[in-house]
Protein backbone atom coordinates (compact mmCIF):
# COMPACT_ATOMS: atom_id res chain seq x y z
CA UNK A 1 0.00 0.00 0.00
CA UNK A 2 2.78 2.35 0.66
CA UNK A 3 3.93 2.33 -2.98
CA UNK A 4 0.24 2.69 -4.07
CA UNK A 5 0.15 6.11 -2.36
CA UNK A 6 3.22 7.49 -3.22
CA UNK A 7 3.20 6.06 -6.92
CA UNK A 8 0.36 7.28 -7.94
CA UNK A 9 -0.27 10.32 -5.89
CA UNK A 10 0.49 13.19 -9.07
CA UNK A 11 -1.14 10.96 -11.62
CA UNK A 12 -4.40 11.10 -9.94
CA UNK A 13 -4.17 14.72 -8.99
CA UNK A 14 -3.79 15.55 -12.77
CA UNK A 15 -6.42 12.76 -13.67
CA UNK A 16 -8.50 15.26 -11.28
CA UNK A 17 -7.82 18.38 -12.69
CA UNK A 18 -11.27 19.04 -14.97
CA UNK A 19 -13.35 17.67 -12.19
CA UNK A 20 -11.75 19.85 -9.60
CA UNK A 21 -14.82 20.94 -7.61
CA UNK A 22 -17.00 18.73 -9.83
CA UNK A 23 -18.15 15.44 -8.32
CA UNK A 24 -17.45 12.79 -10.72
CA UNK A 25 -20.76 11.32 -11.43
CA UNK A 26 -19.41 8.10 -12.22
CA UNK A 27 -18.63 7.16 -8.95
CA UNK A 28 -22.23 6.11 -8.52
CA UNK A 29 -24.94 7.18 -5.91
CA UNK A 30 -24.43 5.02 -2.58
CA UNK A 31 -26.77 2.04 -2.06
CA UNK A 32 -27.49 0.78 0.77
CA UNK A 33 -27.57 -2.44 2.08
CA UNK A 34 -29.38 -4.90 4.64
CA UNK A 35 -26.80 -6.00 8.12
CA UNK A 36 -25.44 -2.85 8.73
CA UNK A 37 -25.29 -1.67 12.68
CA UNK A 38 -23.01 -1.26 15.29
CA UNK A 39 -20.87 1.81 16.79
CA UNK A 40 -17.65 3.18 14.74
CA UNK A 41 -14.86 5.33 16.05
CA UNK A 42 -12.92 7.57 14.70
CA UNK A 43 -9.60 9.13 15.96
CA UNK A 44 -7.31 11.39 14.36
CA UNK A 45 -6.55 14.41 11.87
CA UNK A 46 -8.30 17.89 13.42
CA UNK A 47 -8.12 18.84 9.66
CA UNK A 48 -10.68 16.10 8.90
CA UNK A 49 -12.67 16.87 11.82
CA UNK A 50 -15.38 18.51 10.05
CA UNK A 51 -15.67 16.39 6.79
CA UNK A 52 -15.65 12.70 8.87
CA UNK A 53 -18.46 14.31 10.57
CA UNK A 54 -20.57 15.51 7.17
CA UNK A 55 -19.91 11.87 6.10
CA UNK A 56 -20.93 10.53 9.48
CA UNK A 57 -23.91 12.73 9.36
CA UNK A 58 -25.14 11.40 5.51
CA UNK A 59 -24.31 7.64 6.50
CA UNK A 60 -26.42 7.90 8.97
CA UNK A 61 -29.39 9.13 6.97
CA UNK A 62 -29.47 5.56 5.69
CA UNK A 63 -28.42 3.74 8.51
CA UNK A 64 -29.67 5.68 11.52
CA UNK A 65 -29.12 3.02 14.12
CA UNK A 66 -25.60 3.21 13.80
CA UNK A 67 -23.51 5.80 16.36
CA UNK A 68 -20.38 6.96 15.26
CA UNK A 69 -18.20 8.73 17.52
CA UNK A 70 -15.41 11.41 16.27
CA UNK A 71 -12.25 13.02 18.19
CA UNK A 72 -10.70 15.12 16.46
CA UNK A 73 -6.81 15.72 18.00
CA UNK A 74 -4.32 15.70 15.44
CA UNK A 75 -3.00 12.94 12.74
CA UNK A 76 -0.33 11.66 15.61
CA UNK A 77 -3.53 10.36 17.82
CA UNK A 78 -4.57 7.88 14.95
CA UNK A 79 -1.71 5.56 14.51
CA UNK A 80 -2.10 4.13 18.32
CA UNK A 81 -5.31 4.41 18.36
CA UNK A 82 -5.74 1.93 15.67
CA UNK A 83 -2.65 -0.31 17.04
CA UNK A 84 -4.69 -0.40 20.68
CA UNK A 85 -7.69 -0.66 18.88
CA UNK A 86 -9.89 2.22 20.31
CA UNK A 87 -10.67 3.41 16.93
CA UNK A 88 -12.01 1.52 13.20
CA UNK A 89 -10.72 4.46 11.44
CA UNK A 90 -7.44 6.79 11.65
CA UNK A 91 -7.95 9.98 9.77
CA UNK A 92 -4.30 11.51 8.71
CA UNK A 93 -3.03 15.06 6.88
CA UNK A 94 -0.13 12.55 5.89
CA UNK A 95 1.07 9.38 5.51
CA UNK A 96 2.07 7.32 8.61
CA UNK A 97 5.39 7.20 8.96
CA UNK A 98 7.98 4.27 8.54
CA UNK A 99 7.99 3.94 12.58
CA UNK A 100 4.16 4.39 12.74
CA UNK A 101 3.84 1.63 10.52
CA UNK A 102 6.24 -0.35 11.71
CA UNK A 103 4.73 -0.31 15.28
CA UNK A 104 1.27 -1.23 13.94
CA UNK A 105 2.89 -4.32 12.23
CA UNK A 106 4.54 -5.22 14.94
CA UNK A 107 1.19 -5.60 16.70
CA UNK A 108 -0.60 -7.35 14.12
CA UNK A 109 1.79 -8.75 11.22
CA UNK A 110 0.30 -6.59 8.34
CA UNK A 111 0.41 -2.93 7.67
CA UNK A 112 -2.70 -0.69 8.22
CA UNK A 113 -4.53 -0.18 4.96
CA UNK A 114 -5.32 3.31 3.75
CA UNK A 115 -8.21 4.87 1.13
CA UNK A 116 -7.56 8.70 0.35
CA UNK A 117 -10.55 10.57 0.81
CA UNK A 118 -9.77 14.17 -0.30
CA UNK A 119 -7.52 16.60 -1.25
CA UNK A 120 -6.96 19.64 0.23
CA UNK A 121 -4.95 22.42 -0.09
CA UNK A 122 -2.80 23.94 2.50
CA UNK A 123 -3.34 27.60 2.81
CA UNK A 124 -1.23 29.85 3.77
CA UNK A 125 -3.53 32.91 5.45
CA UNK A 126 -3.03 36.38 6.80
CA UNK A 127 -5.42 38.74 8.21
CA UNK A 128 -8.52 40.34 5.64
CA UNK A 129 -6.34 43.82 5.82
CA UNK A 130 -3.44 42.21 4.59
CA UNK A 131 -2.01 44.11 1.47
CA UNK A 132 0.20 40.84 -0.14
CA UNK A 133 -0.87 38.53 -2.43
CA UNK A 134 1.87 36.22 -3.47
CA UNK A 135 4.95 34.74 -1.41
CA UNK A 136 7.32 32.06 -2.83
CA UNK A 137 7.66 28.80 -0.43
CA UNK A 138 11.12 30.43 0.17
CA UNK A 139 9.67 33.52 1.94
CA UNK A 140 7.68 31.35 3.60
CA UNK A 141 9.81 29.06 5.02
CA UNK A 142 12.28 32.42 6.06
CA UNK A 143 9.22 33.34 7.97
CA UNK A 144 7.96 30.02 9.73
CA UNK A 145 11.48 29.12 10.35
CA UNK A 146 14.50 29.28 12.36
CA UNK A 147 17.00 27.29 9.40
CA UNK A 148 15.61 28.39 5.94
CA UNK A 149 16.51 25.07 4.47
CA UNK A 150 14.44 26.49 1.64
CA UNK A 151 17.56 29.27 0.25
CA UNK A 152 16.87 32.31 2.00
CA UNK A 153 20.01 34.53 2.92
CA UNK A 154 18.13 35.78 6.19
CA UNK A 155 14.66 35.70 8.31
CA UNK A 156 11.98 37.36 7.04
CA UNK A 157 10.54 39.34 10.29
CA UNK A 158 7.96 42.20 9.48
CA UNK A 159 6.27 42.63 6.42
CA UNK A 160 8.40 45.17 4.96
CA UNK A 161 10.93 42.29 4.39
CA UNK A 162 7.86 40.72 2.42
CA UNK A 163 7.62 42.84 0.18
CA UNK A 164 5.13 45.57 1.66
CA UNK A 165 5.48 49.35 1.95
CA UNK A 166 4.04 51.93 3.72
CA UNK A 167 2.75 51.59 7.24
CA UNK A 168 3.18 47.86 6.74
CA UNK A 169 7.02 48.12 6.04
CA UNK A 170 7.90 48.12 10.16
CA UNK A 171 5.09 46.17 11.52
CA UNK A 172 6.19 42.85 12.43
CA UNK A 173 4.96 39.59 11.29
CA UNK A 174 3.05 37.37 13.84
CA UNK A 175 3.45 33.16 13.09
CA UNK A 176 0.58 31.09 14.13
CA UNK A 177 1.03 27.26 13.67
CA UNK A 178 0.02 24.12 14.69
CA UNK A 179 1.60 21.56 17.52
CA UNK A 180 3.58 18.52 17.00
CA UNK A 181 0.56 16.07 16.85
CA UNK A 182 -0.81 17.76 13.80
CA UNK A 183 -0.49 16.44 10.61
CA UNK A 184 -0.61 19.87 9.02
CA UNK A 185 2.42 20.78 11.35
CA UNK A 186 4.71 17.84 9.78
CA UNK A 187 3.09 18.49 6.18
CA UNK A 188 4.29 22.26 6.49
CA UNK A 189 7.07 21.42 7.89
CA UNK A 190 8.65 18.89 4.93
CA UNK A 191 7.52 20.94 2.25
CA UNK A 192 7.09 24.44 2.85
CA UNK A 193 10.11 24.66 5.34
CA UNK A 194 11.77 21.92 3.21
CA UNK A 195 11.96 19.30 5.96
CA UNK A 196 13.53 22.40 8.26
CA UNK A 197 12.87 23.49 11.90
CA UNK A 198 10.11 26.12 12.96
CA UNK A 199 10.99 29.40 14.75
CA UNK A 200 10.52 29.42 17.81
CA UNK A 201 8.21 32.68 17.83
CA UNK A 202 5.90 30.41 15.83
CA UNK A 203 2.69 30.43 18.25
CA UNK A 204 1.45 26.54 17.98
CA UNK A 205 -2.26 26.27 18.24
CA UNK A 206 -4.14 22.71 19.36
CA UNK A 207 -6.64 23.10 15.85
CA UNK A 208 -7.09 24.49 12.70
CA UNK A 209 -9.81 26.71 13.80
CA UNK A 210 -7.70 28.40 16.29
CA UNK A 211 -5.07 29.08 13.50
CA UNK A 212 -7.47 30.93 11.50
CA UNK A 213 -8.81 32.70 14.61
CA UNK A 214 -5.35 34.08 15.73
CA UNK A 215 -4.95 35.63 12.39
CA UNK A 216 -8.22 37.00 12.09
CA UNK A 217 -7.56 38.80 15.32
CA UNK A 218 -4.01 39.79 14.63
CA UNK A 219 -3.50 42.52 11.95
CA UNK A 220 0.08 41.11 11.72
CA UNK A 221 -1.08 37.63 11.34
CA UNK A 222 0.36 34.91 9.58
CA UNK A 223 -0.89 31.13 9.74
CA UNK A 224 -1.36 27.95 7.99
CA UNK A 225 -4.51 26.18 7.96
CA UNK A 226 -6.37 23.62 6.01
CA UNK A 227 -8.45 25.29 2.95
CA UNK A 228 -11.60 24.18 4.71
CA UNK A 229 -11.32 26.52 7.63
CA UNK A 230 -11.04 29.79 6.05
CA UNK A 231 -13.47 32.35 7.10
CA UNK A 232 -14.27 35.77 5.86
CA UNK A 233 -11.86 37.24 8.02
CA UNK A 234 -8.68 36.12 7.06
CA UNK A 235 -7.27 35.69 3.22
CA UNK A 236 -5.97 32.92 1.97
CA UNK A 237 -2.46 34.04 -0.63
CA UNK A 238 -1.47 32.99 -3.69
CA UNK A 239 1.66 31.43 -3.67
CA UNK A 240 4.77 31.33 -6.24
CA UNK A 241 5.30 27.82 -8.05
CA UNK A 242 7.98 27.07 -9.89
CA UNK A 243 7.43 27.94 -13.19
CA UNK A 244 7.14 31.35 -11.28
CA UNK A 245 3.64 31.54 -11.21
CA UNK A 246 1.23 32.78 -8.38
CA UNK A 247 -1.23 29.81 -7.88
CA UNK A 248 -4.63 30.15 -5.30
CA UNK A 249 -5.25 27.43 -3.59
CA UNK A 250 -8.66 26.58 -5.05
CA UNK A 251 -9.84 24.69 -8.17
CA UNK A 252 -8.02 23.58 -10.51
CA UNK A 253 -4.35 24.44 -9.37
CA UNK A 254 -4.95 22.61 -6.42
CA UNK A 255 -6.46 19.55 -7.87
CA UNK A 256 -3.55 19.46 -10.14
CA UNK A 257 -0.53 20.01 -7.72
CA UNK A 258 0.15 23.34 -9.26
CA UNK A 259 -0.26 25.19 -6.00
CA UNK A 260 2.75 24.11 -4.29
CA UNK A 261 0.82 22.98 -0.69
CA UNK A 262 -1.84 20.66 -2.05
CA UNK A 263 -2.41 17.06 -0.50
CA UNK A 264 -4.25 13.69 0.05
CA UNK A 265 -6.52 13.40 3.00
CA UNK A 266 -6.10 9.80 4.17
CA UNK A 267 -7.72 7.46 6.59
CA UNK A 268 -6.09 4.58 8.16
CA UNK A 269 -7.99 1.38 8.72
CA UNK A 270 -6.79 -1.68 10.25
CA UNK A 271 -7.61 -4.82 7.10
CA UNK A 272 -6.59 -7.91 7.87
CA UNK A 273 -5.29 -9.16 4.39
CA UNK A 274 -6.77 -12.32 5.44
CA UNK A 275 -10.53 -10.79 5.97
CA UNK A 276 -13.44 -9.96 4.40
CA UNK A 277 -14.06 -6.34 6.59
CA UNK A 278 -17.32 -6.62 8.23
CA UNK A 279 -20.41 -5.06 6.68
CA UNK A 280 -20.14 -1.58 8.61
CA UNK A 281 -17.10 -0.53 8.12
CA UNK A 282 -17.40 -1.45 4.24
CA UNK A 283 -20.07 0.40 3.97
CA UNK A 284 -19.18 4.08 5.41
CA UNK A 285 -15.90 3.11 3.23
CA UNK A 286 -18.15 2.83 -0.02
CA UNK A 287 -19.79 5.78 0.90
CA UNK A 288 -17.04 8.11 1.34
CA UNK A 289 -16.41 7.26 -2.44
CA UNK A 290 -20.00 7.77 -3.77
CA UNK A 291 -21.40 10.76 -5.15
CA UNK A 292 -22.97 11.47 -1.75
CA UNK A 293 -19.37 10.78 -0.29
CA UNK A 294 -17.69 13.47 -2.78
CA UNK A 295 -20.12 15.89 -2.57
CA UNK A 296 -19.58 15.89 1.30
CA UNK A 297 -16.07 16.87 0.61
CA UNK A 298 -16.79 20.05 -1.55
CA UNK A 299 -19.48 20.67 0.82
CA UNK A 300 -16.28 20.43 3.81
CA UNK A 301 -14.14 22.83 1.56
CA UNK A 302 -11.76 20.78 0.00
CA UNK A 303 -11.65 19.26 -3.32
CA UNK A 304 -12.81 15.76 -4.34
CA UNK A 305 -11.15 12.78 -6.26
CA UNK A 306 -12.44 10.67 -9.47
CA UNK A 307 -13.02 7.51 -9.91
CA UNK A 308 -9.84 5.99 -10.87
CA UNK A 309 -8.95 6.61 -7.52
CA UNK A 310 -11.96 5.42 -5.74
CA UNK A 311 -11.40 2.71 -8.02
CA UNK A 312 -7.73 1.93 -6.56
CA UNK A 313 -8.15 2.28 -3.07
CA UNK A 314 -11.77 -0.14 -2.74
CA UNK A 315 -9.72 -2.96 -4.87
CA UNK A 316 -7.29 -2.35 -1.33
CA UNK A 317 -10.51 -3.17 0.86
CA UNK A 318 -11.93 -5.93 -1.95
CA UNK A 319 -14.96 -3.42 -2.33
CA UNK A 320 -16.25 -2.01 -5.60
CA UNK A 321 -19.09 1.25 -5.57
């Protein structure tokens, strides 16, 4: 499964790029089925808080009997939660990691089996008043970090440094981040600060929300935050790509990798390769990749996969929509 997700992760973001905020109608309205009941758990990514519960909310409008209980803490909670076995699902910002998985083996002599539910986009956000529009992952990483593993010659500390004039030039720039346990925080951290170390005036919030509402109270803001949280007081910029172009993080650059901080959204489940999963679990997994399933993601913010994907990762569970 490992080389499924990192093989193929670009090919199906550019197999997405037409559909970007278009549900692929192929995938097939969900259908339910007779058996299904019991209690699920899920443990994991704060960034998928809010779309696990959207598709909690619509399984349950066709199996109502079923409870299904969400916590929300960061990516770092899921991996031993699903080794202990506390939690059916694992919701991640990233992949596990070579000592996550290897722990989980350990336990059970197979690696946990991840479907990739989303992508989102990473945005980087300052407050509504902000003047810029575009920064390069190299400003960003000399403002987010303390070793600029990304180029920069120095630290980028008030917003005159970024470019803006004015009564912006002095007024120093104000990090808000996430903690350790966050997904987000170690996907920010590899690629925007090119695998580097955070400042240490970076001020680490417990959610995504809280991100967004630092900046939006801070004129000076600066923050990172899953596309899905934005709110109307805080702007999410463009930022440079390669080819030197500035890319939003919406639509169709995201879907296709062009904006530089795009991303699955994974969740973990523990398959044994022996094992037909049992009907529940199945189920809300065939869900998640019907039309119903999709639309839940645009409906959460982020952007939603086709079925060549959907395809992919069911064959992983031997499911088909």
């Amino acid at each position: 499964m490992k080389k499924l997700v990192l093989a193929l992760s670009a090919a199906t973001m550019f197999a997405g790029a037409a559909q970007a905020q278009q549900v692929d109608q192929s995938l097939g309205n969900y259908e339910p089925v007779s058996g299904v009941s019991g209690n699920l758990t899920s443990i994991g990514s704060d960034t998928l808080n809010n779309l696990m519960t959207l598709w909690s909310e619509g399984f349950r409008t066709f199996y109502p009997n079923v409870a299904i209980q969400i916590q929300g803490a960061g990516s770092g909670t899921a991996p031993p939660a699903l080794v202990e076995g506390t939690a059916q699902f694992g919701p991640m910002s990233r992949p596990m990691r070579g000592s996550e998985i290897e722990e989980f083996e350990a336990r059970y002599g197979y690696e946990p089996t991840p479907i990739r539910g989303a992508i989102d986009a990473l945005g980087v956000f300052v407050h509504r008043d902000n003047p810029i529009e575009c920064l390069s992952l190299q400003e960003v990483d000399a403002i987010f970090s303390s070793t600029r593993a990304g180029g920069a010659d120095a630290a980028i500390t008030t917003w005159g440094e970024a470019g803006l004039t004015g009564e912006w030039a002095d007024r120093p720039i104000a990090m808000y981040g996430r903690n350790s346990a966050s997904g987000t925080y170690g996907y920010f951290r590899e690629v925007a600060l090119s695998g580097g170390d955070y400042s240490p005036e970076v001020r680490e919030q417990p959610g995504s929300s809280t991100v967004i509402q630092g900046v939006a109270s801070d004129v000076n803001g600066i923050g990172y935050s899953g596309i899905g949280y934005a709110t109307a007081d805080v702007k999410a910029i463009e930022l440079r790509a390669d080819d030197g172009t500035c890319y939003a993080p919406e639509g169709e650059a995201a879907a296709t990798g062009l904006y530089p901080l795009a991303r699955f959204l994974y969740i973990y489940v523990n398959k044994d390769p022996n094992q037909d999963l049992e009907p529940l679990r199945a189920e809300f997994i065939r869900y998640v990749y019907s039309v119903q399933g999709q639309e839940d993601v645009v409906r959460a913010g982020f952007f939603p996969l086709v079925k060549a994907v959907a395809d992919q990762d069911l064959a992983a569970f031997g499911l088909s929509n």
